[in-house]
PDB file of N, CA and C in Angstrom:
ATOM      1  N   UNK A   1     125.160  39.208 149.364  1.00  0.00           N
ATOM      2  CA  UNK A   1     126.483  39.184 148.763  1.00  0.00           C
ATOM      3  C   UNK A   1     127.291  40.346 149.344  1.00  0.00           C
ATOM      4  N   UNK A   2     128.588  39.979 149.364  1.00  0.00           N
ATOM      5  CA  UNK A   2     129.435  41.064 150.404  1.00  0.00           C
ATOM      6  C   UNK A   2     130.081  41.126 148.918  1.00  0.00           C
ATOM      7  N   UNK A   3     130.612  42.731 148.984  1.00  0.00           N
ATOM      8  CA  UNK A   3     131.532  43.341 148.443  1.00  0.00           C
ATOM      9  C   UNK A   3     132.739  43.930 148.809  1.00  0.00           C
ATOM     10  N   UNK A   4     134.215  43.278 148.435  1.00  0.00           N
ATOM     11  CA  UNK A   4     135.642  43.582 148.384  1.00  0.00           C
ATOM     12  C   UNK A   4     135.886  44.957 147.560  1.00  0.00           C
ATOM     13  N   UNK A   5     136.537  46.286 148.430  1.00  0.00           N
ATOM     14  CA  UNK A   5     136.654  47.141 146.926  1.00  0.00           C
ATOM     15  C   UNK A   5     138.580  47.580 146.935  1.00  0.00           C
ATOM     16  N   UNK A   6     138.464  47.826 145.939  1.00  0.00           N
ATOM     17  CA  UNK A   6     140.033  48.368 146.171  1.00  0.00           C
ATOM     18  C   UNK A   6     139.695  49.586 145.670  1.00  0.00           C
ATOM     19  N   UNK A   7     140.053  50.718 145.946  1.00  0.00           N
ATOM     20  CA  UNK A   7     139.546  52.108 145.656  1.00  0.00           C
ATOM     21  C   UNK A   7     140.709  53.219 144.551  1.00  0.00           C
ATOM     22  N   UNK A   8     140.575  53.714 143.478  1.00  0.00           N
ATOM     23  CA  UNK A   8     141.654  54.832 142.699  1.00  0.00           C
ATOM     24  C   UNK A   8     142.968  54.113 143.208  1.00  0.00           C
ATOM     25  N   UNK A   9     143.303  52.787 142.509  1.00  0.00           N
ATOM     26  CA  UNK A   9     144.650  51.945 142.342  1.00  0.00           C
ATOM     27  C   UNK A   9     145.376  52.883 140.983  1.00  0.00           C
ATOM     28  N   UNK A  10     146.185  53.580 141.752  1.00  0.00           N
ATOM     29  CA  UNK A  10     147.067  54.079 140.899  1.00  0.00           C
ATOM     30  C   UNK A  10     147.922  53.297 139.849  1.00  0.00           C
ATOM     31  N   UNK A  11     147.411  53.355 138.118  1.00  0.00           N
ATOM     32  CA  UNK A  11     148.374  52.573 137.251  1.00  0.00           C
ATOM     33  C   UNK A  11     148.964  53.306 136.391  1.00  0.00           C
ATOM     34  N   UNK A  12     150.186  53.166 136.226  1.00  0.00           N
ATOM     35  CA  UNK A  12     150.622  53.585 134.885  1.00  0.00           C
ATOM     36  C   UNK A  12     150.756  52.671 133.361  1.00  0.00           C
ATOM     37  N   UNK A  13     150.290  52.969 132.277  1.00  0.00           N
ATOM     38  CA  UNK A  13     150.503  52.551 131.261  1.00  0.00           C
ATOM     39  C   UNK A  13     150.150  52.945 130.363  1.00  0.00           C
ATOM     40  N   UNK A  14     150.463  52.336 129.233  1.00  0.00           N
ATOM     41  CA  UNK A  14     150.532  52.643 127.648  1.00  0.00           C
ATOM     42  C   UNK A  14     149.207  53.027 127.303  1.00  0.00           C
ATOM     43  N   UNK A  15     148.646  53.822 127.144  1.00  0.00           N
ATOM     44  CA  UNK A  15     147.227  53.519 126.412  1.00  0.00           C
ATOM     45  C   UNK A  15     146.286  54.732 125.628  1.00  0.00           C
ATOM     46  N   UNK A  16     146.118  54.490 124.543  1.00  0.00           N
ATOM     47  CA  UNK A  16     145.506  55.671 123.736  1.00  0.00           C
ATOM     48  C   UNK A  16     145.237  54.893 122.234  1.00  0.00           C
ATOM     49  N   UNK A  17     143.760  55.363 121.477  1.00  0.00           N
ATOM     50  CA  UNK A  17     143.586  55.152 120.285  1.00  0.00           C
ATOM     51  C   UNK A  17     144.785  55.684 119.141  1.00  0.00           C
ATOM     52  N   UNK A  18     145.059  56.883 119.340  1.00  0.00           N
ATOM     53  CA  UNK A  18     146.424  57.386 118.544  1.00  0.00           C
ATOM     54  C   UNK A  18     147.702  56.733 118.876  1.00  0.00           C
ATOM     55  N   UNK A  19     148.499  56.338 117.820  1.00  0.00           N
ATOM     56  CA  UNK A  19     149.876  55.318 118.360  1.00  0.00           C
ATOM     57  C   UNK A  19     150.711  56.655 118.878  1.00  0.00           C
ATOM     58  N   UNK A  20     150.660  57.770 118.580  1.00  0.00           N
ATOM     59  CA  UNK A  20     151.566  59.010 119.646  1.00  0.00           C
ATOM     60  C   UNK A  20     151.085  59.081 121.129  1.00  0.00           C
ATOM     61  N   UNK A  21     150.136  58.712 121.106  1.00  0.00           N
ATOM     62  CA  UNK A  21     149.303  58.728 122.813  1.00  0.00           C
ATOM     63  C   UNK A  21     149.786  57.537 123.377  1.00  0.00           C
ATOM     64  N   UNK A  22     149.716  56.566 122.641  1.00  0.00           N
ATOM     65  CA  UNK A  22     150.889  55.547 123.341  1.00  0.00           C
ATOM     66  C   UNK A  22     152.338  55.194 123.486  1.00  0.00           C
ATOM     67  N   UNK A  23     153.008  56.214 123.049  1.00  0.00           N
ATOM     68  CA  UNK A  23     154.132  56.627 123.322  1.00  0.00           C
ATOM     69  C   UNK A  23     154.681  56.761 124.670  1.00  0.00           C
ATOM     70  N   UNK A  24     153.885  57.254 125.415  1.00  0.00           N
ATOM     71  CA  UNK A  24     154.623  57.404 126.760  1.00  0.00           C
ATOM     72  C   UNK A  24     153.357  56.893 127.774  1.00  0.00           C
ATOM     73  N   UNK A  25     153.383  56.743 129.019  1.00  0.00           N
ATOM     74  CA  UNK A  25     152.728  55.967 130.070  1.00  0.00           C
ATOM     75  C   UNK A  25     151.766  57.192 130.425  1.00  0.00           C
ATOM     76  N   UNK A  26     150.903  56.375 130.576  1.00  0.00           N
ATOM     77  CA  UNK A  26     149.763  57.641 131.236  1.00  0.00           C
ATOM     78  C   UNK A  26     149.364  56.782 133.142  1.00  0.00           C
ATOM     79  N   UNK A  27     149.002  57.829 133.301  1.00  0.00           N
ATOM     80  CA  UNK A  27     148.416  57.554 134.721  1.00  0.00           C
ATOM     81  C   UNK A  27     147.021  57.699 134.456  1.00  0.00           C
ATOM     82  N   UNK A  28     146.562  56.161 135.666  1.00  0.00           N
ATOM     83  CA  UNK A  28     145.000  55.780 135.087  1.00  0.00           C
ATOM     84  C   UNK A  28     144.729  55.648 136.911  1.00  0.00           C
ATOM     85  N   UNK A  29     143.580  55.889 136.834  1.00  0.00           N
ATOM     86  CA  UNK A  29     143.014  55.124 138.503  1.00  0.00           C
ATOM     87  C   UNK A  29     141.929  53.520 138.243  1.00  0.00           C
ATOM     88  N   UNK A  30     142.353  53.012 138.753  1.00  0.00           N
ATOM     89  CA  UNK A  30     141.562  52.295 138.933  1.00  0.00           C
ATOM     90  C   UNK A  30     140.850  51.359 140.194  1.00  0.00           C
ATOM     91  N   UNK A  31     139.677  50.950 139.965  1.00  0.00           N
ATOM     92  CA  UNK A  31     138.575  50.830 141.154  1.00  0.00           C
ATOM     93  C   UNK A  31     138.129  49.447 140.681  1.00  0.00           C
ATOM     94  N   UNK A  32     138.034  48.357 142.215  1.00  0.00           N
ATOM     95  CA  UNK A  32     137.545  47.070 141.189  1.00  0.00           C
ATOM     96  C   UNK A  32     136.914  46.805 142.805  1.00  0.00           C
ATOM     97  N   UNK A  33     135.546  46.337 142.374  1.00  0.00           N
ATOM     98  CA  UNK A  33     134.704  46.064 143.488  1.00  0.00           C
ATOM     99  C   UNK A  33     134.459  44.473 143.048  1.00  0.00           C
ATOM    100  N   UNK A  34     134.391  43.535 143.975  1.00  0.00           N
ATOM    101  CA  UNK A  34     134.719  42.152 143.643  1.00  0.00           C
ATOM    102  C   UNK A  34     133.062  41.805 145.011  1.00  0.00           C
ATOM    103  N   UNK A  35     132.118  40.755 144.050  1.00  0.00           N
ATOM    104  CA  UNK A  35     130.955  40.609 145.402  1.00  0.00           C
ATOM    105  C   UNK A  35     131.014  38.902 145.123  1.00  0.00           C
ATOM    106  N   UNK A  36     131.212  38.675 146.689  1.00  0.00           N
ATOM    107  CA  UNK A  36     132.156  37.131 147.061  1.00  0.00           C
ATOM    108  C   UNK A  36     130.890  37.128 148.900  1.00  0.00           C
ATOM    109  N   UNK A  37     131.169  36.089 149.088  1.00  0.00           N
ATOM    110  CA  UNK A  37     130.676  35.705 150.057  1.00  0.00           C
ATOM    111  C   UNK A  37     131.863  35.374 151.437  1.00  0.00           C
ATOM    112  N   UNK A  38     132.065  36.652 152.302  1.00  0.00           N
ATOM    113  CA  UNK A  38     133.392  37.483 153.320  1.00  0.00           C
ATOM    114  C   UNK A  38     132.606  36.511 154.465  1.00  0.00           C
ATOM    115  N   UNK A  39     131.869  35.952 154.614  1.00  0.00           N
ATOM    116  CA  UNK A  39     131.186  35.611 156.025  1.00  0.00           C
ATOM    117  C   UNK A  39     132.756  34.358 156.531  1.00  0.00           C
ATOM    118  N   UNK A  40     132.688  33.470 155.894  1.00  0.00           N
ATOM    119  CA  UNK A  40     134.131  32.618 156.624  1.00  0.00           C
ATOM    120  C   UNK A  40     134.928  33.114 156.938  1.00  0.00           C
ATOM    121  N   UNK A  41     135.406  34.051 156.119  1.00  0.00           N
ATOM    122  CA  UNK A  41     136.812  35.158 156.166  1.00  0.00           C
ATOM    123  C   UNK A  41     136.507  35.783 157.539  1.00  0.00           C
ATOM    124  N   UNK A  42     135.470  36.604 157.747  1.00  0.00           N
ATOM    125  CA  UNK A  42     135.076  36.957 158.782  1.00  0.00           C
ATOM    126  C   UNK A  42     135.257  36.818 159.876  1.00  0.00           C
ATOM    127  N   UNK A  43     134.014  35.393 160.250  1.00  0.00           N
ATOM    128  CA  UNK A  43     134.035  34.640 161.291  1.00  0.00           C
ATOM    129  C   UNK A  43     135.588  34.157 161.748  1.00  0.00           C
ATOM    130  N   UNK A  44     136.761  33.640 160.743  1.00  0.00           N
ATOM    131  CA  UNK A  44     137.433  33.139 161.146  1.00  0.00           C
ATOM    132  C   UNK A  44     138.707  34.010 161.197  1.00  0.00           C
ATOM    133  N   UNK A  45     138.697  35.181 160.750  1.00  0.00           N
ATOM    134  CA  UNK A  45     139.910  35.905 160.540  1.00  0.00           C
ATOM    135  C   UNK A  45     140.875  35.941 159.776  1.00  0.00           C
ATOM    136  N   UNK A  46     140.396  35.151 158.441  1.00  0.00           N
ATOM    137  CA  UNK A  46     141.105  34.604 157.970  1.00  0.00           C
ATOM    138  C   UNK A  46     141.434  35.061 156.580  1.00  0.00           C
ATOM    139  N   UNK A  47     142.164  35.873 155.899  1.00  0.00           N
ATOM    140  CA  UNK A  47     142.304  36.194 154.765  1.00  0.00           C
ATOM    141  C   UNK A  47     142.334  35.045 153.574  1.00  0.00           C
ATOM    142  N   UNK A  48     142.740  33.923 154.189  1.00  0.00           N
ATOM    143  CA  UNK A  48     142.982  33.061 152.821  1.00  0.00           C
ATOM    144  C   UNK A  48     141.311  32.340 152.499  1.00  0.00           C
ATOM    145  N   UNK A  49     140.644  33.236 153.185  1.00  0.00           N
ATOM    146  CA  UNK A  49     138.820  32.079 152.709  1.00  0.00           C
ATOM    147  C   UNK A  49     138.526  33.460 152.459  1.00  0.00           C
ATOM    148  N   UNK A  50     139.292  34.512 151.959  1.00  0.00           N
ATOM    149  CA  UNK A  50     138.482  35.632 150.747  1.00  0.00           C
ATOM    150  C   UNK A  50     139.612  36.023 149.513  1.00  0.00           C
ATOM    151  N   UNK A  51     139.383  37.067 149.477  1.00  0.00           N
ATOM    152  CA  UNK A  51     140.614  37.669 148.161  1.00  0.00           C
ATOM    153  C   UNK A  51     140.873  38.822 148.968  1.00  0.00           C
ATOM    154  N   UNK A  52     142.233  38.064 148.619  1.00  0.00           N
ATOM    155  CA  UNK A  52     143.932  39.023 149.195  1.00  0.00           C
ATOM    156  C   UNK A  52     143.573  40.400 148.120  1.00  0.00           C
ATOM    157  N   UNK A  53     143.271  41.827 148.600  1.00  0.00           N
ATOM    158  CA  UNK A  53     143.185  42.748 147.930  1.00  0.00           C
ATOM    159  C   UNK A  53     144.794  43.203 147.495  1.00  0.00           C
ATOM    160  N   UNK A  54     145.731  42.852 148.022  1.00  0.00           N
ATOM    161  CA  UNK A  54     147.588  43.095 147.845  1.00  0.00           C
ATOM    162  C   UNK A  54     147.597  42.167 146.559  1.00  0.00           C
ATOM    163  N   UNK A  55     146.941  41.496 146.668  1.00  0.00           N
ATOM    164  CA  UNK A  55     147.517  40.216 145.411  1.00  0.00           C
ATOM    165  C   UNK A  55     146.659  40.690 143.726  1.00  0.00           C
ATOM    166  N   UNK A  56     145.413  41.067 143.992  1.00  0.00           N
ATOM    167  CA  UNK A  56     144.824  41.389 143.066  1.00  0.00           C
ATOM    168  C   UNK A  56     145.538  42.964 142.628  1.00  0.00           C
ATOM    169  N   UNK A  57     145.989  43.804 143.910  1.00  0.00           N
ATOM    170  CA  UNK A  57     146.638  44.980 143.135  1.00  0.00           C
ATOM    171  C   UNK A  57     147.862  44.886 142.019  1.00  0.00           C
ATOM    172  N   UNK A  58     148.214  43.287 142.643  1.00  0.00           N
ATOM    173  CA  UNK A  58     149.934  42.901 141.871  1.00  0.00           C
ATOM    174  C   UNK A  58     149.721  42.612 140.627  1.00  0.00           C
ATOM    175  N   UNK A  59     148.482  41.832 140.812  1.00  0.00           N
ATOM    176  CA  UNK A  59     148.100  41.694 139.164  1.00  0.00           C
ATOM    177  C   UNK A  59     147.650  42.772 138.352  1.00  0.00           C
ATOM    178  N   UNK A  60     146.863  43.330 138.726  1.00  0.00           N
ATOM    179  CA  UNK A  60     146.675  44.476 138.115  1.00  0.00           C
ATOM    180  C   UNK A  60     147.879  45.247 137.644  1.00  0.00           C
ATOM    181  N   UNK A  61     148.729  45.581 137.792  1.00  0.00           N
ATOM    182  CA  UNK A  61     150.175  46.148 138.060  1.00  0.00           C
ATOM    183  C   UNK A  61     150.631  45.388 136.940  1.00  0.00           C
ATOM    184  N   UNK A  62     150.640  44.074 137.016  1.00  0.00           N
ATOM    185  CA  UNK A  62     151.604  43.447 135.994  1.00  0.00           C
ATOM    186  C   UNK A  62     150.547  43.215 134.782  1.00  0.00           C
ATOM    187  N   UNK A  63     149.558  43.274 134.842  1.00  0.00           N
ATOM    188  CA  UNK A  63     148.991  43.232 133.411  1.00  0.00           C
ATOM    189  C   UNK A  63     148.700  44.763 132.266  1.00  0.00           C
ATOM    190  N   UNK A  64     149.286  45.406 133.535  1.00  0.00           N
ATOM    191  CA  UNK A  64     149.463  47.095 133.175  1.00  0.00           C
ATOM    192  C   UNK A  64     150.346  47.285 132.139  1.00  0.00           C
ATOM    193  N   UNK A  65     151.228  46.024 132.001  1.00  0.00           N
ATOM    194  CA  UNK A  65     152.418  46.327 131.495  1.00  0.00           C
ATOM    195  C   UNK A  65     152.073  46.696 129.615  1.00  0.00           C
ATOM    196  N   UNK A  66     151.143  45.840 129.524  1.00  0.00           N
ATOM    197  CA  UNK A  66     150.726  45.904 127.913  1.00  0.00           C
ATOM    198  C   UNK A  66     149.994  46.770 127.682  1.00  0.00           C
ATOM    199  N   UNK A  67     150.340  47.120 126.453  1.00  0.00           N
ATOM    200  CA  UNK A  67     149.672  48.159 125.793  1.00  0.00           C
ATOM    201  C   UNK A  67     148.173  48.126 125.086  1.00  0.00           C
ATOM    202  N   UNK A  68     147.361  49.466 125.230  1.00  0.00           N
ATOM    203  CA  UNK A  68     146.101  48.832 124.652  1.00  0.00           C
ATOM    204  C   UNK A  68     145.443  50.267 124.145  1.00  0.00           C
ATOM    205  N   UNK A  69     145.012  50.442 123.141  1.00  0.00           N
ATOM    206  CA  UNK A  69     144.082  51.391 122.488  1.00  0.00           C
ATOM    207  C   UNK A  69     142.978  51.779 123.678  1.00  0.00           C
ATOM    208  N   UNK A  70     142.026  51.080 124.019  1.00  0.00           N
ATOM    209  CA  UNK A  70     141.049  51.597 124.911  1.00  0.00           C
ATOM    210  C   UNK A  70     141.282  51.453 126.350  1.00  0.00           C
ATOM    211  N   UNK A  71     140.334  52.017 126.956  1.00  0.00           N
ATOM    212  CA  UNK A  71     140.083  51.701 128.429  1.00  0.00           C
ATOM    213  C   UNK A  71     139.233  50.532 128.835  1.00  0.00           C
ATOM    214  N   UNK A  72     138.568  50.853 127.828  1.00  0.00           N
ATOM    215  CA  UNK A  72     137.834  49.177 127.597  1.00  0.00           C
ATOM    216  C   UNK A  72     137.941  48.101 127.805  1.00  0.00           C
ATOM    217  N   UNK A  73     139.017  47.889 126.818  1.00  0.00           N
ATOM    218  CA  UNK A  73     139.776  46.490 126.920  1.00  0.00           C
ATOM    219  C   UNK A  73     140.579  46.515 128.008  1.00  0.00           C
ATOM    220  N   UNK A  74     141.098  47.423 128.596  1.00  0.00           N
ATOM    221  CA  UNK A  74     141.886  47.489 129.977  1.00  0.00           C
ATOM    222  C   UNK A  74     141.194  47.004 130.828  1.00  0.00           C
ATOM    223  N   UNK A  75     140.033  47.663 131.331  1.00  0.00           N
ATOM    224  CA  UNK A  75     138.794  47.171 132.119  1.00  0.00           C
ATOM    225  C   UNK A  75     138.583  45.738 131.706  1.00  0.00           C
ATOM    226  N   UNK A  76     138.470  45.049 130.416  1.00  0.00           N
ATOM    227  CA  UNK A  76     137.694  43.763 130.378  1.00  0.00           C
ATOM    228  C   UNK A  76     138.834  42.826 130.513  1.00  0.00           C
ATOM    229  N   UNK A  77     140.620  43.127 130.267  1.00  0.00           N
ATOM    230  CA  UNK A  77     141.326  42.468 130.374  1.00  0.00           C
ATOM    231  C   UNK A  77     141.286  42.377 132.393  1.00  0.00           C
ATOM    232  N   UNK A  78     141.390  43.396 133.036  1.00  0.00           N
ATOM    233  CA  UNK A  78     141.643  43.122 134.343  1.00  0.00           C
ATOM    234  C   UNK A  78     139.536  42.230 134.847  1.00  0.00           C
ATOM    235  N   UNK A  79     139.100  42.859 134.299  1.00  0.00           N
ATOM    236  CA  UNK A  79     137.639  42.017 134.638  1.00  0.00           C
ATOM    237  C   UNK A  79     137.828  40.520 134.388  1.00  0.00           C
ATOM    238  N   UNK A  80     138.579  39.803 133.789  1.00  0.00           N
ATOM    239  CA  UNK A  80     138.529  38.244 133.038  1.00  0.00           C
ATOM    240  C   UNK A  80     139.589  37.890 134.010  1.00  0.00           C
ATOM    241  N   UNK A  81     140.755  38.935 134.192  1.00  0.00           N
ATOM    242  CA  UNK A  81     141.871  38.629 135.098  1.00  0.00           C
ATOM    243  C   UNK A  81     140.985  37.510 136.465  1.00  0.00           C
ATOM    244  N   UNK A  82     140.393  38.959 136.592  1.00  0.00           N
ATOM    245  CA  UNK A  82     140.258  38.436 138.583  1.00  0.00           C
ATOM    246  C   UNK A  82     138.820  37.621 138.306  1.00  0.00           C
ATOM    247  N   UNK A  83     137.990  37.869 137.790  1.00  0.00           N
ATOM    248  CA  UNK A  83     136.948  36.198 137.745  1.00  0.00           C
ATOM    249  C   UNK A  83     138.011  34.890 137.509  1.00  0.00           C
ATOM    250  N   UNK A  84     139.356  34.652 136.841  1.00  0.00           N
ATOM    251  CA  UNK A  84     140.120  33.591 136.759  1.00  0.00           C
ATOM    252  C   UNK A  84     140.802  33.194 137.922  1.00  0.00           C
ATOM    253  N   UNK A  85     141.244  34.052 138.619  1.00  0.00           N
ATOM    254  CA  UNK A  85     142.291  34.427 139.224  1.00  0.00           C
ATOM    255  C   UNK A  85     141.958  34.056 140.713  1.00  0.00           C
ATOM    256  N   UNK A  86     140.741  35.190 140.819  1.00  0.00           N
ATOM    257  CA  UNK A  86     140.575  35.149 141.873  1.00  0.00           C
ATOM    258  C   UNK A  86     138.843  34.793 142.424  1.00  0.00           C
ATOM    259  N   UNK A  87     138.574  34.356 141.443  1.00  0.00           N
ATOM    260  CA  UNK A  87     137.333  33.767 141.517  1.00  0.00           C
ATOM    261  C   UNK A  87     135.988  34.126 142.249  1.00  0.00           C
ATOM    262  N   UNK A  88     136.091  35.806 142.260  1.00  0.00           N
ATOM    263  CA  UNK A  88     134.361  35.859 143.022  1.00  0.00           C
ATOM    264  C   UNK A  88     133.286  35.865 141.975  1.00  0.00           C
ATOM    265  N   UNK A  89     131.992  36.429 143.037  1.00  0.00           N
ATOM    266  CA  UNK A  89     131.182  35.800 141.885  1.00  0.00           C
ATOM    267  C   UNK A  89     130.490  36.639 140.891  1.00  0.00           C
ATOM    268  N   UNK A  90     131.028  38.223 140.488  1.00  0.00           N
ATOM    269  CA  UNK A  90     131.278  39.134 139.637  1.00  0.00           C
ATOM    270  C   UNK A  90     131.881  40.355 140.273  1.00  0.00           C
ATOM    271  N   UNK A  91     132.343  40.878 139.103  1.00  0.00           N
ATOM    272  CA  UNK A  91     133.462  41.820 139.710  1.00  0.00           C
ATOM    273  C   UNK A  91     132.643  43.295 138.408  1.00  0.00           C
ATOM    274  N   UNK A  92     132.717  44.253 138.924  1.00  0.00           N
ATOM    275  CA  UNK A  92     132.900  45.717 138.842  1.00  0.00           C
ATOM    276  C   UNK A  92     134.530  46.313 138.623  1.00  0.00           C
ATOM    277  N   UNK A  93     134.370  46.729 137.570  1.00  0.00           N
ATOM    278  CA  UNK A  93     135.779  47.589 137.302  1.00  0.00           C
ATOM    279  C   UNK A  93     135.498  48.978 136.618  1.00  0.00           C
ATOM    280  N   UNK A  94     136.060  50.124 137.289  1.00  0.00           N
ATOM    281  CA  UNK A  94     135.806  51.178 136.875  1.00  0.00           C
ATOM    282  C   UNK A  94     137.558  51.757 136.661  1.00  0.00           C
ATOM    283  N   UNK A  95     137.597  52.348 135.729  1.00  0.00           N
ATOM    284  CA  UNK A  95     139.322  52.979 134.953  1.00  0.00           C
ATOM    285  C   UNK A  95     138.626  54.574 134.956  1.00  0.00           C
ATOM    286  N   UNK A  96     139.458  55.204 135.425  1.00  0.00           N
ATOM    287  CA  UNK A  96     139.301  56.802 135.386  1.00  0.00           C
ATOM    288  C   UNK A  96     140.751  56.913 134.008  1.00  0.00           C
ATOM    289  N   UNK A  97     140.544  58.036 133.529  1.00  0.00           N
ATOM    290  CA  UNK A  97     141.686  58.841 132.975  1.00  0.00           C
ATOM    291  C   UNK A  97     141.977  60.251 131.994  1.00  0.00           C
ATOM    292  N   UNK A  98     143.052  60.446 132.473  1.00  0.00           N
ATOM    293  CA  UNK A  98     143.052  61.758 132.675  1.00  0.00           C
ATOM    294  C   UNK A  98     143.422  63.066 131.246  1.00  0.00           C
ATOM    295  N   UNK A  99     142.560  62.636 130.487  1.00  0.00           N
ATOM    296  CA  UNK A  99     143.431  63.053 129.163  1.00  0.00           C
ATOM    297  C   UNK A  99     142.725  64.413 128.072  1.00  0.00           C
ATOM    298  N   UNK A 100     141.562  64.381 128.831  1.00  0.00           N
ATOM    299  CA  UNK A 100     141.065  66.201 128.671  1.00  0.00           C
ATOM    300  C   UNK A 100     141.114  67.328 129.494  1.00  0.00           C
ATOM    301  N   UNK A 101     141.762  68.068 128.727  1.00  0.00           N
ATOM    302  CA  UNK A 101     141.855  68.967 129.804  1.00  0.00           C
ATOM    303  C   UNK A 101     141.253  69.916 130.221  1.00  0.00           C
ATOM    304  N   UNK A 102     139.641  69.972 129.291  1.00  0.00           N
ATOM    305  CA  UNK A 102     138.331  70.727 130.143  1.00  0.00           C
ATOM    306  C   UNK A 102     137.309  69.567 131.140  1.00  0.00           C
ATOM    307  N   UNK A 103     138.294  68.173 131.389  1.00  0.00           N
ATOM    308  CA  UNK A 103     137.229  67.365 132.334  1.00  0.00           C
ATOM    309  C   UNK A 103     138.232  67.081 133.433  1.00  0.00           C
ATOM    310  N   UNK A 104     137.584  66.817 134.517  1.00  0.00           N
ATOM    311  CA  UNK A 104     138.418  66.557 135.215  1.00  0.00           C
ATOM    312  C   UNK A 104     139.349  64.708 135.092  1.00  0.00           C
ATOM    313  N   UNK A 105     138.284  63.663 134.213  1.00  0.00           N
ATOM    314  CA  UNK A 105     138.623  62.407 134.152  1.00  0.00           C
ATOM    315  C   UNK A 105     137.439  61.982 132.892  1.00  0.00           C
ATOM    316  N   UNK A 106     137.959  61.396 132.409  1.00  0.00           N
ATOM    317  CA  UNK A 106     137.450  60.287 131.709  1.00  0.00           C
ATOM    318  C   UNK A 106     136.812  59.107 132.027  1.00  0.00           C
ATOM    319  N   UNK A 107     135.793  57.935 131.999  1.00  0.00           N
ATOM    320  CA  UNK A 107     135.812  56.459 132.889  1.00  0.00           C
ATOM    321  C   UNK A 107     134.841  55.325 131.983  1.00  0.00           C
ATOM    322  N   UNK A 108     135.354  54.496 132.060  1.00  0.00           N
ATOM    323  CA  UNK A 108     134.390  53.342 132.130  1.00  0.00           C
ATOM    324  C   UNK A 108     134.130  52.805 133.123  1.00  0.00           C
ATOM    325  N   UNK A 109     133.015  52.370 133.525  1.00  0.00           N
ATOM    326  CA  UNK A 109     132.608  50.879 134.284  1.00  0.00           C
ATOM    327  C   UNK A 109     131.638  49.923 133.686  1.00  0.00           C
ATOM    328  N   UNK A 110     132.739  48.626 134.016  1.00  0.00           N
ATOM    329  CA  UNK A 110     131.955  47.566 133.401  1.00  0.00           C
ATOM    330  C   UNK A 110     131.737  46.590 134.039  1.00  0.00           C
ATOM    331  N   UNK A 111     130.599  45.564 134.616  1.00  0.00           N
ATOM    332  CA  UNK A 111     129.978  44.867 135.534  1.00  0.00           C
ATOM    333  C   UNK A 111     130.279  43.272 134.674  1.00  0.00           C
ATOM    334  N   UNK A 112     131.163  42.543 135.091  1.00  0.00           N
ATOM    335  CA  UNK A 112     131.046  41.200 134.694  1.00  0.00           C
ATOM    336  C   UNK A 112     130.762  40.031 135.849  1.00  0.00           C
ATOM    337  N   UNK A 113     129.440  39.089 135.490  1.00  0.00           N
ATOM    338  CA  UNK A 113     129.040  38.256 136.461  1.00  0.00           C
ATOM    339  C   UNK A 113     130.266  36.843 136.490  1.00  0.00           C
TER     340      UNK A 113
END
């Protein structure tokens, strides 16, 4: 199995358990490793027989827009995204963020087949 990654996708949005933490946009990184079978893409040069990593960033981006208590659900909303979307055959999503200020980041990663 070949793996697609997109690496610290810079997002901004709403997100914190306290409704004052969601007050204003935070900056999040996020990382989504997608394992698909690249050999056609490959051989043929062809971006449209894998996943467009530009297209999955757009989505990501626009599902940024909503607001959400955890990182969690951020992670499992963009994890359900791209198994629909973009159909490989499980995807890895890891969310950094930045909201202590004796750590350098915060993160989940969560592995959906």
């Amino acid at each position: 199995m070949d793996i697609l990654s997109l690496h610290n996708l810079e997002v901004w949005t709403h997100v914190g358990v306290p409704d004052e933490e969601r007050t204003k946009e935070q900056r999040l990184l996020v990382t989504v490793k997608m394992e698909l079978d690249a050999c056609a893409a490959g051989k043929n040069d062809n971006v449209q027989l894998s996943i467009n990593y530009d297209d999955v960033a757009k989505a990501i981006h626009a599902i940024a827009v909503a607001e959400r208590k955890t990182i969690e659900k951020f992670a499992e909303d963009i994890a359900t995204m791209i198994l629909s979307d973009f159909k490989p055959h499980a995807v890895i999503v890891t969310i950094h963020k930045f909201i202590l200020s004796d750590a350098a980041s915060v993160s989940i990663t969560i592995h959906r087949p």
